[in-house]
N, C-alpha and C. Protein backbone atom coordinates (compact mmCIF):
# COMPACT_ATOMS: atom_id res chain seq x y z
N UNK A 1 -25.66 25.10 38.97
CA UNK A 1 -24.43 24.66 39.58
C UNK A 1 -23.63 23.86 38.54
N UNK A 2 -22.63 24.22 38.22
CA UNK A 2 -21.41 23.36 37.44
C UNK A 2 -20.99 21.90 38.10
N UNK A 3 -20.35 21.50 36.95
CA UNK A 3 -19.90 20.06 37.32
C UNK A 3 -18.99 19.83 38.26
N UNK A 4 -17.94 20.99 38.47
CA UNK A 4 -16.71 21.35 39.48
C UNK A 4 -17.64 21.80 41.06
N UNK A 5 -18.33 22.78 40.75
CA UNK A 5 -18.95 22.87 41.67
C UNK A 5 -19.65 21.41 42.62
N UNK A 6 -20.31 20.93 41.75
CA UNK A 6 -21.08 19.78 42.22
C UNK A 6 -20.10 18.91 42.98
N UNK A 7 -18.74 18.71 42.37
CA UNK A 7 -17.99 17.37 42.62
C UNK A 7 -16.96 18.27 44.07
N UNK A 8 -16.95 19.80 44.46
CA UNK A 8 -16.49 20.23 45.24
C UNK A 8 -17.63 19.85 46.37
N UNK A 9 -18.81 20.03 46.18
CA UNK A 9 -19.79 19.94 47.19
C UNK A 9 -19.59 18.52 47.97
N UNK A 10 -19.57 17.50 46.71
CA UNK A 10 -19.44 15.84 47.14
C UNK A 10 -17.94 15.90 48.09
N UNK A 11 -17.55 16.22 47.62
CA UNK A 11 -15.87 16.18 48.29
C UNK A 11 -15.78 16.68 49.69
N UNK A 12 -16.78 18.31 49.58
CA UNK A 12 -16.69 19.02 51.25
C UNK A 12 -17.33 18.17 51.84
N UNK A 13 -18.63 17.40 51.45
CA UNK A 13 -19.67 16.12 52.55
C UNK A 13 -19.11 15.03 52.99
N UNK A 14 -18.41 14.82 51.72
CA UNK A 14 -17.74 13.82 52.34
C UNK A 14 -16.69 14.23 53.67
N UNK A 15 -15.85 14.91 53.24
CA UNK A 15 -14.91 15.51 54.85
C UNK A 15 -15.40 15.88 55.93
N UNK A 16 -16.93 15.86 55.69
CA UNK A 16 -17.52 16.49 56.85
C UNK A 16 -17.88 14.78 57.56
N UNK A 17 -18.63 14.17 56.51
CA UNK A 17 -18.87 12.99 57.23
C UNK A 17 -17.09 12.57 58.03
N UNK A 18 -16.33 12.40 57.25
CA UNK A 18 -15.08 11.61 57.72
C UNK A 18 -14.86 12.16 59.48
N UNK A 19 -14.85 13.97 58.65
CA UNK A 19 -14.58 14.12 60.22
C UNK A 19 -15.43 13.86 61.10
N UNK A 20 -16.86 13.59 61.17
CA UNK A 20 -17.62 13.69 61.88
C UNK A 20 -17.88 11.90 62.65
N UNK A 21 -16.96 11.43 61.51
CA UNK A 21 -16.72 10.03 62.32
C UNK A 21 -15.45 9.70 63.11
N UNK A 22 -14.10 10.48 62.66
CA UNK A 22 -13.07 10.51 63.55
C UNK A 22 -12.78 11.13 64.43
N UNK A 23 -13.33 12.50 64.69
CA UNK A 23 -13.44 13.68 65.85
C UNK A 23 -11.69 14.33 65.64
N UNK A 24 -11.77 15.15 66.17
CA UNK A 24 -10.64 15.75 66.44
C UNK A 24 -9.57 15.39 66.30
N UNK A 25 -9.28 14.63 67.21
CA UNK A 25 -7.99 13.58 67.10
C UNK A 25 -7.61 12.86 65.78
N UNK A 26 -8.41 12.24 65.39
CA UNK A 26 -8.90 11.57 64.29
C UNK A 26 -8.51 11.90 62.44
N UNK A 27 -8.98 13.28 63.13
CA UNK A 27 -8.51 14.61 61.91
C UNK A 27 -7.12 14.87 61.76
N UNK A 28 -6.70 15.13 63.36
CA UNK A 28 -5.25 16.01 63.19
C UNK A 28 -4.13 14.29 62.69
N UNK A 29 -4.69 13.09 63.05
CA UNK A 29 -4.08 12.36 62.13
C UNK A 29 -4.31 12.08 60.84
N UNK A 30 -5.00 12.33 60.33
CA UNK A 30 -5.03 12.48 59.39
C UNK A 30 -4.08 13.75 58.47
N UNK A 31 -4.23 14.64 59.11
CA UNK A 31 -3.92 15.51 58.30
C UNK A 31 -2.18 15.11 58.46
N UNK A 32 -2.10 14.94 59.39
CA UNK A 32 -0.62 14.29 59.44
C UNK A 32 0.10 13.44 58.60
N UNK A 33 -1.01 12.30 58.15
CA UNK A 33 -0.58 11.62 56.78
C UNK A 33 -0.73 12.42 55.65
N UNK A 34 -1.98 13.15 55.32
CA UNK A 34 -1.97 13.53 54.15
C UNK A 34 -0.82 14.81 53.76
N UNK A 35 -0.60 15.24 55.28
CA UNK A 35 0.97 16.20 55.20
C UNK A 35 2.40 15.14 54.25
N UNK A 36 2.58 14.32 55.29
CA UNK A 36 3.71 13.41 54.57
C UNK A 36 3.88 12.20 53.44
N UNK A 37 2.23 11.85 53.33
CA UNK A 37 1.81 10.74 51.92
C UNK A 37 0.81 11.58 51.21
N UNK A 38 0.42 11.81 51.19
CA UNK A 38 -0.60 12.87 49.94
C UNK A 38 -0.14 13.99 49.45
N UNK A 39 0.26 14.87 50.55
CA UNK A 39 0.79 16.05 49.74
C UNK A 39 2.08 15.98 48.99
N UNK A 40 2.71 15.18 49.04
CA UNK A 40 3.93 15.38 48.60
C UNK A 40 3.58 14.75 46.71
N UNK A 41 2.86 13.48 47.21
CA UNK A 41 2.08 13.14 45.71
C UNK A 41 1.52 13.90 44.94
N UNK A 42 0.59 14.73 45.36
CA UNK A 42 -0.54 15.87 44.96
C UNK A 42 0.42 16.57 44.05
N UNK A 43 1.52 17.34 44.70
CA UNK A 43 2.23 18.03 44.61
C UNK A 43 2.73 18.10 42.83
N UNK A 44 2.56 17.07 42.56
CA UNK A 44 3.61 16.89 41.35
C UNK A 44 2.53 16.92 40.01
N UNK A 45 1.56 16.68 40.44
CA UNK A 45 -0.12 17.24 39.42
C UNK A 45 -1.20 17.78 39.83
N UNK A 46 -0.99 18.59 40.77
CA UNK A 46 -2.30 18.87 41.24
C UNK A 46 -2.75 20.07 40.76
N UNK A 47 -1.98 21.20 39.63
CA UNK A 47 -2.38 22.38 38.91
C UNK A 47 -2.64 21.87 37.76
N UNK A 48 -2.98 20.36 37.49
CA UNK A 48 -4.02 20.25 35.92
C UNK A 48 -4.86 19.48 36.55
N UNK A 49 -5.49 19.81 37.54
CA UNK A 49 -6.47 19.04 38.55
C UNK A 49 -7.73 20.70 38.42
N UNK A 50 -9.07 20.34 38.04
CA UNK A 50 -9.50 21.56 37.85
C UNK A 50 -9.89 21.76 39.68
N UNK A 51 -9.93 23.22 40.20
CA UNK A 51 -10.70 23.67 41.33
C UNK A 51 -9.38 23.16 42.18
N UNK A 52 -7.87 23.02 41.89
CA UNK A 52 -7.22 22.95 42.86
C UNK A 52 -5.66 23.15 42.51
N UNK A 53 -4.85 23.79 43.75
CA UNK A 53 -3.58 24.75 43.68
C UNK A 53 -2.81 24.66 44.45
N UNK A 54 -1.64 24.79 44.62
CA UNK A 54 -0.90 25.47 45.45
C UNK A 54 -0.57 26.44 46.05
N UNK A 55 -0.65 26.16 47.28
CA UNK A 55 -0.14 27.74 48.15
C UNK A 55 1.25 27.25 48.41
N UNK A 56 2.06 28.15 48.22
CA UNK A 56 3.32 28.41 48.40
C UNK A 56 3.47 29.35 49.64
N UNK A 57 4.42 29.21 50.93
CA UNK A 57 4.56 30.18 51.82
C UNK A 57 5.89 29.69 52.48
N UNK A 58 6.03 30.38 53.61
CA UNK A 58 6.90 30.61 54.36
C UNK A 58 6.49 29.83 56.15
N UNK A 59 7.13 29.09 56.89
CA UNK A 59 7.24 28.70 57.82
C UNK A 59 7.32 30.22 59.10
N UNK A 60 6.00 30.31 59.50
CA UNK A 60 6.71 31.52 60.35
C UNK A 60 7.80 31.68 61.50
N UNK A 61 7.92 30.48 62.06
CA UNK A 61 9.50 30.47 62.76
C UNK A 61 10.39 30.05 62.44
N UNK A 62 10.47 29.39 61.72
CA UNK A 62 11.60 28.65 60.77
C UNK A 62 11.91 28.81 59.11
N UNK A 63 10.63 30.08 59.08
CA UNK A 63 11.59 30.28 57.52
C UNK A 63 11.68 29.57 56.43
N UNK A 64 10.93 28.23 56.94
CA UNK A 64 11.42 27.09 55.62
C UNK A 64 10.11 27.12 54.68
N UNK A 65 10.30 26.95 53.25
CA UNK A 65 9.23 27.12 52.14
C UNK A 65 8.59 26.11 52.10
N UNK A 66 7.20 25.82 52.32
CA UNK A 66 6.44 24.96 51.96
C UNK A 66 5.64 25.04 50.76
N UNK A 67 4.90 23.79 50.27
CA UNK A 67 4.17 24.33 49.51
C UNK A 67 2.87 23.03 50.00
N UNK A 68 1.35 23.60 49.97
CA UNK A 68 0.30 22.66 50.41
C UNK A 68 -0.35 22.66 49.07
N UNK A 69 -1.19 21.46 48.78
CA UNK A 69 -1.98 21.53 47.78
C UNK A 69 -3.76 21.63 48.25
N UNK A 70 -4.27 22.74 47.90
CA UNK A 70 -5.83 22.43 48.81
C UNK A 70 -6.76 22.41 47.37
N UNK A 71 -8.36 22.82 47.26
CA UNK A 71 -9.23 22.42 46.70
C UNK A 71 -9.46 24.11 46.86
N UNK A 72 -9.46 24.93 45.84
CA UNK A 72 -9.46 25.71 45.69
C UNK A 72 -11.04 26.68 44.61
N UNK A 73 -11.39 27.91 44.87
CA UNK A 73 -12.10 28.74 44.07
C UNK A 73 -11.99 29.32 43.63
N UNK A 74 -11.37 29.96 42.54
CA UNK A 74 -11.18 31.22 42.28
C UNK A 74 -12.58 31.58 41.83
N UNK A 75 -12.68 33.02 41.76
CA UNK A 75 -14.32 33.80 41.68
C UNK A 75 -13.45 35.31 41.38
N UNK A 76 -13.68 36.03 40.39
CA UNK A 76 -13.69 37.03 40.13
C UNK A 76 -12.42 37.44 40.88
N UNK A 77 -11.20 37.14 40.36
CA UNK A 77 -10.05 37.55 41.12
C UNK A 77 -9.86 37.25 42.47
N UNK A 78 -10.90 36.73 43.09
CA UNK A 78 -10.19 36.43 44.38
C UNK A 78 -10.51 34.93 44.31
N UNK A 79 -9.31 34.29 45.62
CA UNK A 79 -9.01 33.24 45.70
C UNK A 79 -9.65 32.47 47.25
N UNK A 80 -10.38 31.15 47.07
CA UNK A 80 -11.02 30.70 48.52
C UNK A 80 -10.93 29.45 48.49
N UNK A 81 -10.46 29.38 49.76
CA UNK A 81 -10.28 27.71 50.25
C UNK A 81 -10.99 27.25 51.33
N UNK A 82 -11.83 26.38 50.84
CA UNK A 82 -13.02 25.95 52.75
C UNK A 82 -12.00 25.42 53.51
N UNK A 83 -12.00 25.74 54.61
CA UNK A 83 -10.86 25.13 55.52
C UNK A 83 -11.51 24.18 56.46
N UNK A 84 -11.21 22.97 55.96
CA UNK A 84 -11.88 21.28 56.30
C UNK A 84 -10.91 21.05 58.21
N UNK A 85 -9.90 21.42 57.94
CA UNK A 85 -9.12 21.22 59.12
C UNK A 85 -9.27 22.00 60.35
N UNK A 86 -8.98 23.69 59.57
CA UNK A 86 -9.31 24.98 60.82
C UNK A 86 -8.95 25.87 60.21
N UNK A 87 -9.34 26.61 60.93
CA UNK A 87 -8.32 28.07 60.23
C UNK A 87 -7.04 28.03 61.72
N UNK A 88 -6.57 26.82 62.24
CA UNK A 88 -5.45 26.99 63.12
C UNK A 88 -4.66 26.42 62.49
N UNK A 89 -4.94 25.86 61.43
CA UNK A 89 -3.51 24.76 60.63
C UNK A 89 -2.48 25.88 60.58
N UNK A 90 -1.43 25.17 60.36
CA UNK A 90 -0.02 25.85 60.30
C UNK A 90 -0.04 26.72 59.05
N UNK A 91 -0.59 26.14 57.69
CA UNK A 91 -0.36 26.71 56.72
C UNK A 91 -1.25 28.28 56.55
N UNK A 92 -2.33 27.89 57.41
CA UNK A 92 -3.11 29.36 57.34
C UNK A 92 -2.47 30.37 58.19
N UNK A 93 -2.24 29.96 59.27
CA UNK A 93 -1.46 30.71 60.12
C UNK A 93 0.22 31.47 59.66
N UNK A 94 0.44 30.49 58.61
CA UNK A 94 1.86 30.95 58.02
C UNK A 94 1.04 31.96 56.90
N UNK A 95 0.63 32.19 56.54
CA UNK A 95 -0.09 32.43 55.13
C UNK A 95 -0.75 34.20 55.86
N UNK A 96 -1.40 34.20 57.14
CA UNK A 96 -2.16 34.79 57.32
C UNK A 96 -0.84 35.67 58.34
N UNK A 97 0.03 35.15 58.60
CA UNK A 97 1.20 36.09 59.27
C UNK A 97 2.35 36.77 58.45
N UNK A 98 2.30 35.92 56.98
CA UNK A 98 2.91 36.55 56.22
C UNK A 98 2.51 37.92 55.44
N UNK A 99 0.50 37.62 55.32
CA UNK A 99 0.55 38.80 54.75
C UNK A 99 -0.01 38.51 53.27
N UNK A 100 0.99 37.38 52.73
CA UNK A 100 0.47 36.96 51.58
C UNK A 100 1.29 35.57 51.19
N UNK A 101 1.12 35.22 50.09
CA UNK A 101 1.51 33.90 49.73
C UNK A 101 1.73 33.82 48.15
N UNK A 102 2.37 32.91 47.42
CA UNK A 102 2.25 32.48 45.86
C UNK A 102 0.91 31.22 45.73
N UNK A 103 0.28 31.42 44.68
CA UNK A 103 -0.59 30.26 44.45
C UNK A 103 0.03 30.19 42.76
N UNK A 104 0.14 28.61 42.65
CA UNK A 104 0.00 27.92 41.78
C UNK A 104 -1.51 27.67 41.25
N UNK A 105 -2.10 27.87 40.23
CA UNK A 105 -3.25 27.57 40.00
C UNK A 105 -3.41 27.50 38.15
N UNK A 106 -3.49 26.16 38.01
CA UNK A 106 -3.71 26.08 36.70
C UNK A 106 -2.18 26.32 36.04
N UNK A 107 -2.24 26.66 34.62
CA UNK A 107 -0.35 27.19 34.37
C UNK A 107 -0.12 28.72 34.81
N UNK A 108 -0.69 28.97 35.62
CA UNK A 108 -0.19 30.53 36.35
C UNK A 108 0.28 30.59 37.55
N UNK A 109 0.78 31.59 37.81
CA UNK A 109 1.16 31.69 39.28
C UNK A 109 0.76 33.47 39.39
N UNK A 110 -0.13 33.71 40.83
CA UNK A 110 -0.40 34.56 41.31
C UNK A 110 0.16 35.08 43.02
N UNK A 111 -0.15 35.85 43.35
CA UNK A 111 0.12 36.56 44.35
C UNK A 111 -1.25 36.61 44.85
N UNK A 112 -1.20 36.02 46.28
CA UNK A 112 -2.72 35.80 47.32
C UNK A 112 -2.21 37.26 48.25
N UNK A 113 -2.68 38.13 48.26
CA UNK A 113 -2.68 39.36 48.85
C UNK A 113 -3.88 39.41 50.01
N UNK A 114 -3.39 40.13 50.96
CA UNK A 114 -4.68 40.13 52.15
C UNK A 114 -5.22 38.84 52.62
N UNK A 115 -4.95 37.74 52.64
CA UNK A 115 -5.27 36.58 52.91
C UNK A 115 -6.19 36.70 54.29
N UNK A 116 -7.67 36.30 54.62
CA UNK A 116 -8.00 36.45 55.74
C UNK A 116 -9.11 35.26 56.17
N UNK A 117 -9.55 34.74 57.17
CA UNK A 117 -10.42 33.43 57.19
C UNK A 117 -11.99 34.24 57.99
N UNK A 118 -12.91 33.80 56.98
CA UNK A 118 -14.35 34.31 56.89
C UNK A 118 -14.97 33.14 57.40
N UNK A 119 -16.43 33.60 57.77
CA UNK A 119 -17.28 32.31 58.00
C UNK A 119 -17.79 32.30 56.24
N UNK A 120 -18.10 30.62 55.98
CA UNK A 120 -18.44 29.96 54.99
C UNK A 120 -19.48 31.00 54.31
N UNK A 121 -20.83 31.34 55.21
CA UNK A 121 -21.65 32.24 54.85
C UNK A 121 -21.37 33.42 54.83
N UNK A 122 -20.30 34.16 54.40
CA UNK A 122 -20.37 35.37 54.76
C UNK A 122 -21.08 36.14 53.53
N UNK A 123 -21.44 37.14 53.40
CA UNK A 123 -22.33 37.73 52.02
C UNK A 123 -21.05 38.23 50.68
N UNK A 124 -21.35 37.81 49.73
CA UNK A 124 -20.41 38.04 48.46
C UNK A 124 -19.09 36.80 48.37
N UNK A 125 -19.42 35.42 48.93
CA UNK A 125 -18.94 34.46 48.77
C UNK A 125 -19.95 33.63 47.48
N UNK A 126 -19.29 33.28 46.68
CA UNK A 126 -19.88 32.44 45.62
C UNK A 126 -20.99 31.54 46.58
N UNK A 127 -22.44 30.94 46.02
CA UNK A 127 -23.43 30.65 46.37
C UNK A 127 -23.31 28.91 46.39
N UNK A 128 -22.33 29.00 45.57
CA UNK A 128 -21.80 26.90 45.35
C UNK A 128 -20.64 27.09 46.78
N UNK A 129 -19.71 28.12 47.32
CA UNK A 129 -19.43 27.92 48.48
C UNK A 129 -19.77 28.11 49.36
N UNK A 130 -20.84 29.24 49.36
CA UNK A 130 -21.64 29.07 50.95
C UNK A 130 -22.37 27.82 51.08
N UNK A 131 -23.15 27.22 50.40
CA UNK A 131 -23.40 25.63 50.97
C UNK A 131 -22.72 24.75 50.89
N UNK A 132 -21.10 24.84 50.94
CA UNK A 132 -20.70 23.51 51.25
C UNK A 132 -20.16 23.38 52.82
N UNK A 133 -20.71 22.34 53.00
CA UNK A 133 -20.84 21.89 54.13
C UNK A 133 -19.34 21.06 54.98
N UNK A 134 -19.16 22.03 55.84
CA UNK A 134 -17.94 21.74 56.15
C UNK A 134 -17.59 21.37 58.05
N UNK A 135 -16.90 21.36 58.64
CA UNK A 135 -17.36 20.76 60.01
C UNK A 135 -17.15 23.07 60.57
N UNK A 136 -15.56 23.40 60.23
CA UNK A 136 -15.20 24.45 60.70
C UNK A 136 -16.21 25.75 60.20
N UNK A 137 -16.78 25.95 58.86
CA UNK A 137 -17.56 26.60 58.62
C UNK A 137 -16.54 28.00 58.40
N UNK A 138 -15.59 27.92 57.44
CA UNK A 138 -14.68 28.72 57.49
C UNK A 138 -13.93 29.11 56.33
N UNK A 139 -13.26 29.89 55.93
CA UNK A 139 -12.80 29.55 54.30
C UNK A 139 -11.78 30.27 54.55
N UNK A 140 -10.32 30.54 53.80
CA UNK A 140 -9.60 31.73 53.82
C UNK A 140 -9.56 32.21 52.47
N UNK A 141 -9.65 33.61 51.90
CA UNK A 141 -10.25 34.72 51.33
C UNK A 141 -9.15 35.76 51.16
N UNK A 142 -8.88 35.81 49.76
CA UNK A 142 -8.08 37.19 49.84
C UNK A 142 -8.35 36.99 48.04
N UNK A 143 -7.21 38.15 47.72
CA UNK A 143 -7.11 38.40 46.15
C UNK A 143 -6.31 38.05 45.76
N UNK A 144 -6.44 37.61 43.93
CA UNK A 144 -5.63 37.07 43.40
C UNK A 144 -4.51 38.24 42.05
N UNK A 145 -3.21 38.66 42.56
CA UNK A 145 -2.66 39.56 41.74
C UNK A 145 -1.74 38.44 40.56
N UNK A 146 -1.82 38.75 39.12
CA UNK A 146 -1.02 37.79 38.40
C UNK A 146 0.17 37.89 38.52
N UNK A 147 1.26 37.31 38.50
CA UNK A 147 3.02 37.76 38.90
C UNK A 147 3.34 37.50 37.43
């Protein structure tokens, strides 16, 4: 296991503990701050941050461009994100109705094609992401085309 790997593992336990001390509620505030005080920070370095990117998408009723910063894998052209929140957050749901998305990752930008949300274990997921331990047990999964 790599050093990125390792410090992704510490990072998913930890979110698991957090959530597992705030519950539900607890979470969706959270994510609420880290929507309007973290991400917007993240935002401005978080592609020389190793194991993490931007998804770039589209608002599906409103059209308006977001961009989220998550904790990201790339593995052999394709691209995976454990989804700590759900696979109901807005951004997956925008992401997964669009079809596809832009990722920022590192100094590149790619095209997330087929975007779809797997269980954590599913077979031919990297072996440092099937054990990280997450509350949803979920990841979203697609390929990475270079633009």
């Amino acid at each position: 296991m790599t050093a990125m790997q390792r410090i992704a593992d510490v990072v998913a336990v930890a979110a698991e503990r957090i959530s597992a001390i705030l519950g539900a509620r607890g979470m969706r505030l959270m994510a609420r701050f880290q929507r309007r005080v973290t991400n917007p920070l993240l935002r401005r370095w978080v592609t020389r941050l190793p194991n993490m990117a931007v998804i770039e998408h589209r608002g599906r009723k409103s059209g308006k461009r977001y961009e989220t910063p998550v904790m990201a894998f790339v593995h052999d052209r394709e691209f995976l994100v454990v989804l700590n929140y759900s696979a109901t957050s807005d951004w997956v749901r925008n992401v997964q109705a669009a079809g596809s998305a832009t990722i920022r990752y590192g100094n590149r930008c790619y095209r997330l094609d087929e975007p779809r949300v797997v269980p954590i274990d599913s077979p031919g997921l990297p072996r440092a992401l099937r054990t990280v331990r997450t509350p949803e047990r979920c990841a979203l999964r697609g390929s990475l085309i270079p633009e």
